[in-house]
PDB file of N, CA and C in Angstrom:
ATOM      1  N   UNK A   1     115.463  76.055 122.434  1.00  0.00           N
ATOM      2  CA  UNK A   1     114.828  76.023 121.121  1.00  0.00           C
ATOM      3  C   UNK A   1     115.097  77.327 120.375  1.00  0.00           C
ATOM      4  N   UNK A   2     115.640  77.443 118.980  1.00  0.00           N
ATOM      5  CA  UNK A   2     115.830  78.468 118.161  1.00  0.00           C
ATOM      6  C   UNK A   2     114.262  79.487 118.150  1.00  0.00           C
ATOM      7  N   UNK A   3     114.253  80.739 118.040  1.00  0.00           N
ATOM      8  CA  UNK A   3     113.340  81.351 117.575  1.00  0.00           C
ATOM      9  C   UNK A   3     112.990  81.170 116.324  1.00  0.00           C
ATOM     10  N   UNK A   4     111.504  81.231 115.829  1.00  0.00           N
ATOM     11  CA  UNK A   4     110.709  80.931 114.543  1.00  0.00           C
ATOM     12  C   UNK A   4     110.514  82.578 114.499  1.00  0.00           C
ATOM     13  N   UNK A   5     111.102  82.580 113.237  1.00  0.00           N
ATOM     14  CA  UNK A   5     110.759  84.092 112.106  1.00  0.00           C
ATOM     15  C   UNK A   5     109.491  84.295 111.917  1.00  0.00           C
ATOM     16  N   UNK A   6     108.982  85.542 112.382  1.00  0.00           N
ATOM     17  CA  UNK A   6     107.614  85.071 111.416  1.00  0.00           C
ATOM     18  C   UNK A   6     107.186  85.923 110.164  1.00  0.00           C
ATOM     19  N   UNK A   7     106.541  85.283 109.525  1.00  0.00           N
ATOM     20  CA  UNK A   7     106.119  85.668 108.153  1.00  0.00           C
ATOM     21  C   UNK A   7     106.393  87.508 107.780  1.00  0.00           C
ATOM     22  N   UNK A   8     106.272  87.767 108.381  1.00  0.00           N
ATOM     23  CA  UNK A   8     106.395  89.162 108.191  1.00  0.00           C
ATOM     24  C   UNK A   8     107.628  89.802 108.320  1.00  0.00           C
ATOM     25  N   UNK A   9     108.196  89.023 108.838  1.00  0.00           N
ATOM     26  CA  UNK A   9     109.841  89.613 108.966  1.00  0.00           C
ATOM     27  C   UNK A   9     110.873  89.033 108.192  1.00  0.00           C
ATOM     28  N   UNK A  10     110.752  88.529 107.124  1.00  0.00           N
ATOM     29  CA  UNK A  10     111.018  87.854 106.290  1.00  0.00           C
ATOM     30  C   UNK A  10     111.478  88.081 105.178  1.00  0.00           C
ATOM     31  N   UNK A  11     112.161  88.284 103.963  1.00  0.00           N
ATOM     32  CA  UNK A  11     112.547  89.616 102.705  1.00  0.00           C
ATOM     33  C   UNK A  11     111.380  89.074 101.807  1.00  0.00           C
ATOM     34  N   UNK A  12     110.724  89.910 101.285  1.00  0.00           N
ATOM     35  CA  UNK A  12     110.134  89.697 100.067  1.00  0.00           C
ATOM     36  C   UNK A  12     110.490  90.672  98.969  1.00  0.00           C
ATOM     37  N   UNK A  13     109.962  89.927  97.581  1.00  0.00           N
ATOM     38  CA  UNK A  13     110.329  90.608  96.349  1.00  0.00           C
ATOM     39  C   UNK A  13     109.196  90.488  95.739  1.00  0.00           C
ATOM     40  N   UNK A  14     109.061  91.213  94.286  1.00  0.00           N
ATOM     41  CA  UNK A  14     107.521  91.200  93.595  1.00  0.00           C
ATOM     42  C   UNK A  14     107.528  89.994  91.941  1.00  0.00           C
ATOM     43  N   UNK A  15     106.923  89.145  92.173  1.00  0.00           N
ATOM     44  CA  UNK A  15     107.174  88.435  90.574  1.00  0.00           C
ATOM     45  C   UNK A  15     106.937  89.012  89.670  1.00  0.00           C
ATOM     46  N   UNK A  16     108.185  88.704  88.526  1.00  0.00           N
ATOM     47  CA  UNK A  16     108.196  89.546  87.513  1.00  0.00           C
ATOM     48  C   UNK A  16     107.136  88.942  86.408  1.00  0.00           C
ATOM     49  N   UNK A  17     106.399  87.856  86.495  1.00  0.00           N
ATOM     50  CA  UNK A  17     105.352  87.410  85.821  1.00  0.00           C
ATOM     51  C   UNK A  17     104.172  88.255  86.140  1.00  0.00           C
ATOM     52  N   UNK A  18     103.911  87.965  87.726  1.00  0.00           N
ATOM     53  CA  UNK A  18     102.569  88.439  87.954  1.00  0.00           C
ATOM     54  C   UNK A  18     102.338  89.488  88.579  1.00  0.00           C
ATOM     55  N   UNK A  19     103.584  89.777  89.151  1.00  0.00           N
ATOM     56  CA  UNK A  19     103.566  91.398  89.528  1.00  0.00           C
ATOM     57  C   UNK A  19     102.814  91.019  91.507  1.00  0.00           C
ATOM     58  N   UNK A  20     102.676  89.657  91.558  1.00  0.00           N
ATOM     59  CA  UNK A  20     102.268  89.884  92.980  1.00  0.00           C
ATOM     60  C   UNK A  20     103.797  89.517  93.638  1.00  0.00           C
ATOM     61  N   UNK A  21     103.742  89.910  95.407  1.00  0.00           N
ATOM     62  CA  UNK A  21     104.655  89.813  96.190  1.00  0.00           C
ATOM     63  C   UNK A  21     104.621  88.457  96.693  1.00  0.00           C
ATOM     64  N   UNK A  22     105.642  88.126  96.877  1.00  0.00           N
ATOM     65  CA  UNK A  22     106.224  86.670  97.646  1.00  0.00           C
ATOM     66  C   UNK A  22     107.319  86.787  98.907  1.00  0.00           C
ATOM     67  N   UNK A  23     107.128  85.619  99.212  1.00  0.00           N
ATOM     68  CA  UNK A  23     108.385  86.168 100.672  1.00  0.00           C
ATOM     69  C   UNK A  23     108.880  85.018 100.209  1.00  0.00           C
ATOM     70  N   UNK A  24     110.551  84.966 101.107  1.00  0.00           N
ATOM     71  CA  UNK A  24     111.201  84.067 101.251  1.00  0.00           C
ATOM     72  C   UNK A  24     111.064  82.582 101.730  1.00  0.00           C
ATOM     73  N   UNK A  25     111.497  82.188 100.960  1.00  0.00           N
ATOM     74  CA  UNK A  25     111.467  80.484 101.384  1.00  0.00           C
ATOM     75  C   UNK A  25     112.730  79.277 101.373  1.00  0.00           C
ATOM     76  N   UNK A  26     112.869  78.609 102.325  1.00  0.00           N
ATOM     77  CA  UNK A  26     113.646  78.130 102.552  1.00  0.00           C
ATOM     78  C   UNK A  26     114.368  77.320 101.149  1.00  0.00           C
ATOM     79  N   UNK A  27     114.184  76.613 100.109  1.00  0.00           N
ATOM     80  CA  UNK A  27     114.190  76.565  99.335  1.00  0.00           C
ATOM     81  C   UNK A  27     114.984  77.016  98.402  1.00  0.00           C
ATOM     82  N   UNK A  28     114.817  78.635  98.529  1.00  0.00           N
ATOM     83  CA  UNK A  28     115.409  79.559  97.895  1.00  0.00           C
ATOM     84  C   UNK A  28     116.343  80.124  98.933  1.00  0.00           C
ATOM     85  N   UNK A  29     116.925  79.299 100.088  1.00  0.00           N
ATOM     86  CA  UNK A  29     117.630  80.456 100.838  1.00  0.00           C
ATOM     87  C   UNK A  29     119.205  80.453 100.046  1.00  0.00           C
ATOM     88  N   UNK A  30     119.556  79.638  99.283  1.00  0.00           N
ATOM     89  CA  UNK A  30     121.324  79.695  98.593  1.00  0.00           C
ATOM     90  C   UNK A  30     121.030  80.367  97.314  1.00  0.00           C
ATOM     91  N   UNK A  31     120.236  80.579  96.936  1.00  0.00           N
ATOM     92  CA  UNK A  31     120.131  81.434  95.481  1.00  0.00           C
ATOM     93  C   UNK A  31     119.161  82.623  95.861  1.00  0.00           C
ATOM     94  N   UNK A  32     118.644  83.031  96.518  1.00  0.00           N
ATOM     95  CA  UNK A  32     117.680  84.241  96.688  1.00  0.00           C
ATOM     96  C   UNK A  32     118.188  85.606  95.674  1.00  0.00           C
ATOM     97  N   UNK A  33     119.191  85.718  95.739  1.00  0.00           N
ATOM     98  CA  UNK A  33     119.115  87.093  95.037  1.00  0.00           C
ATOM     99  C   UNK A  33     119.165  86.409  93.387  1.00  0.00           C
ATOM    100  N   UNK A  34     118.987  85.058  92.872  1.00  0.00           N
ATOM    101  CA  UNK A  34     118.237  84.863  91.816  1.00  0.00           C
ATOM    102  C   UNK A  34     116.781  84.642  91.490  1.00  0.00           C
ATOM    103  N   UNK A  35     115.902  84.555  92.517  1.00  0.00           N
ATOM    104  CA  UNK A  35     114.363  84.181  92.041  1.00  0.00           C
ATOM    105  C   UNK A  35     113.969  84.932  91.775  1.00  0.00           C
ATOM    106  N   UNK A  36     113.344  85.438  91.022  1.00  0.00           N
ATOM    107  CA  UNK A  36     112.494  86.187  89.986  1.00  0.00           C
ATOM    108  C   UNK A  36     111.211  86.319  90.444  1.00  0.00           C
ATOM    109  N   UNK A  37     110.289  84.614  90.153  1.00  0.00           N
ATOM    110  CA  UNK A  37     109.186  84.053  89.566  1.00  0.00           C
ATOM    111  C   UNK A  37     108.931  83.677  91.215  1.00  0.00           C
ATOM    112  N   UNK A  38     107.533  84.157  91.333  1.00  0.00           N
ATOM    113  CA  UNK A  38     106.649  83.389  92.812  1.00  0.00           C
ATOM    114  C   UNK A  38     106.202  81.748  92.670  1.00  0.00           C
ATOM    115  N   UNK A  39     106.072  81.117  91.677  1.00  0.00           N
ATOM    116  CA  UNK A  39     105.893  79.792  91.530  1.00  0.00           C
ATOM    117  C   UNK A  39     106.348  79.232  89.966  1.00  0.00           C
ATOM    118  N   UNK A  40     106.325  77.964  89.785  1.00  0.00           N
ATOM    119  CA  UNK A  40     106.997  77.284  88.652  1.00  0.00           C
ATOM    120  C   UNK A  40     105.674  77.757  87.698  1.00  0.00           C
ATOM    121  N   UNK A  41     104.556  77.911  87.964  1.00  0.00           N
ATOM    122  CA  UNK A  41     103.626  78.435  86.438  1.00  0.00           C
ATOM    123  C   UNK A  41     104.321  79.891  86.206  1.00  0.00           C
ATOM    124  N   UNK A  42     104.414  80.524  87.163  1.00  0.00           N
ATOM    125  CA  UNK A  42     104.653  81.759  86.572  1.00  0.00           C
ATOM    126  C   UNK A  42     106.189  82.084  86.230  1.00  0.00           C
ATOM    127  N   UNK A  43     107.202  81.005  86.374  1.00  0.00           N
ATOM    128  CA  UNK A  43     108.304  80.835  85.298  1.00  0.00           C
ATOM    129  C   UNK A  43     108.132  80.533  84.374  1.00  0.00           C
ATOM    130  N   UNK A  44     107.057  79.608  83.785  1.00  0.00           N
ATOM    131  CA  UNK A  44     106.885  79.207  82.690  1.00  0.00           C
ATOM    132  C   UNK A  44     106.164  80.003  82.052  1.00  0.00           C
ATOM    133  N   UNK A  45     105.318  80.839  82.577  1.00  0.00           N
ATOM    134  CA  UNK A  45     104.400  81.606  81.516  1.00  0.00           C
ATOM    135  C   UNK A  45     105.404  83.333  81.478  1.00  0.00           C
ATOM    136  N   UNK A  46     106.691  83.201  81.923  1.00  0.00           N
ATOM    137  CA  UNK A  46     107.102  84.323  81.558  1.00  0.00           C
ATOM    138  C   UNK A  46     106.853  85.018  79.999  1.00  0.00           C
ATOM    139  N   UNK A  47     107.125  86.535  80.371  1.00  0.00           N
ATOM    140  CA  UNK A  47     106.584  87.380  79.247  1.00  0.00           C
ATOM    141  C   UNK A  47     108.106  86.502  78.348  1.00  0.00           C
ATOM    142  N   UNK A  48     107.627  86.227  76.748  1.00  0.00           N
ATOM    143  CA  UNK A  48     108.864  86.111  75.710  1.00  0.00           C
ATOM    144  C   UNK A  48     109.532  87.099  75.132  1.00  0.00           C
ATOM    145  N   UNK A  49     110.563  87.300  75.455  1.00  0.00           N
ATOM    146  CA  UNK A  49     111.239  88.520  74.645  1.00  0.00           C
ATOM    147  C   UNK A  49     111.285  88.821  73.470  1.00  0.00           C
ATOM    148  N   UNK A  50     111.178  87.607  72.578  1.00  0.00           N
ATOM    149  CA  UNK A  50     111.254  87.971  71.342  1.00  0.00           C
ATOM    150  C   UNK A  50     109.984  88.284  70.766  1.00  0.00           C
ATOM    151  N   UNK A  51     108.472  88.028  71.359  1.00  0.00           N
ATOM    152  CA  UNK A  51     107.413  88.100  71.137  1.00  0.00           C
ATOM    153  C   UNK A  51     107.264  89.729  71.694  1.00  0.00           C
ATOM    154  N   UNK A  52     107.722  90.160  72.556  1.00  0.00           N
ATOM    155  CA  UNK A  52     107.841  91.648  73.046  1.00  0.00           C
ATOM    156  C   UNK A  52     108.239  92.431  72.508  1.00  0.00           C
ATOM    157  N   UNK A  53     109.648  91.674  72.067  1.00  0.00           N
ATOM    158  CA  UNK A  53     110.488  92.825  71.211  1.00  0.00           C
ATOM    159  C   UNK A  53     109.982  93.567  69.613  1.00  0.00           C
ATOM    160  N   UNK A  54     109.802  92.269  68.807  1.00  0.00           N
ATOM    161  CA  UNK A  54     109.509  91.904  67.643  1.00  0.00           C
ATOM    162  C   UNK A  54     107.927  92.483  67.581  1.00  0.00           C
ATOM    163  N   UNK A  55     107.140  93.039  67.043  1.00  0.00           N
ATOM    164  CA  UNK A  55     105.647  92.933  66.978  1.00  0.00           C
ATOM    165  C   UNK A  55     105.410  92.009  65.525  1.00  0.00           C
ATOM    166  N   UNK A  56     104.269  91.329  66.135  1.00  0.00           N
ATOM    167  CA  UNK A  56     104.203  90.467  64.605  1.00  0.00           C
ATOM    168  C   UNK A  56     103.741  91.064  63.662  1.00  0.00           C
ATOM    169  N   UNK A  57     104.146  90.673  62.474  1.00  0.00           N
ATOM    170  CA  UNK A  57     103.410  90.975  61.428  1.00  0.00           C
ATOM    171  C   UNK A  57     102.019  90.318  60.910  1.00  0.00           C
ATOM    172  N   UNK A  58     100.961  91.247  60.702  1.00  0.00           N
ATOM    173  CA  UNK A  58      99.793  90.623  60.366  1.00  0.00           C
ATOM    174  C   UNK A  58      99.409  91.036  58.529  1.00  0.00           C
TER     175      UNK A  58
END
């Protein structure tokens, strides 16, 4: 039987939404050095650039 990794030995990175840490998941093992985001809300509620960049006018 293969050895099971465990959680802790694992790469993690920090989401750029929420600023918390995530570990790796199988899922993400062919694209990893693209995930960003710890879950699909916090891709979607990414910060908008143009709302960042731009300050509105009031």
């Amino acid at each position: 039987m293969p050895r099971v990794k465990k959680k802790a030995d694992l790469p993690h990175k920090t989401c750029a939404a929420c600023g918390l840490p995530f570990s790796w998941r199988r899922k993400w093992a062919k694209d990893w050095e693209q995930v960003r985001y710890c879950s699909e809300r916090c891709r979607r509620s990414k910060p908008d650039i143009k709302r960042s960049v731009i300050p509105s006018l009031r």
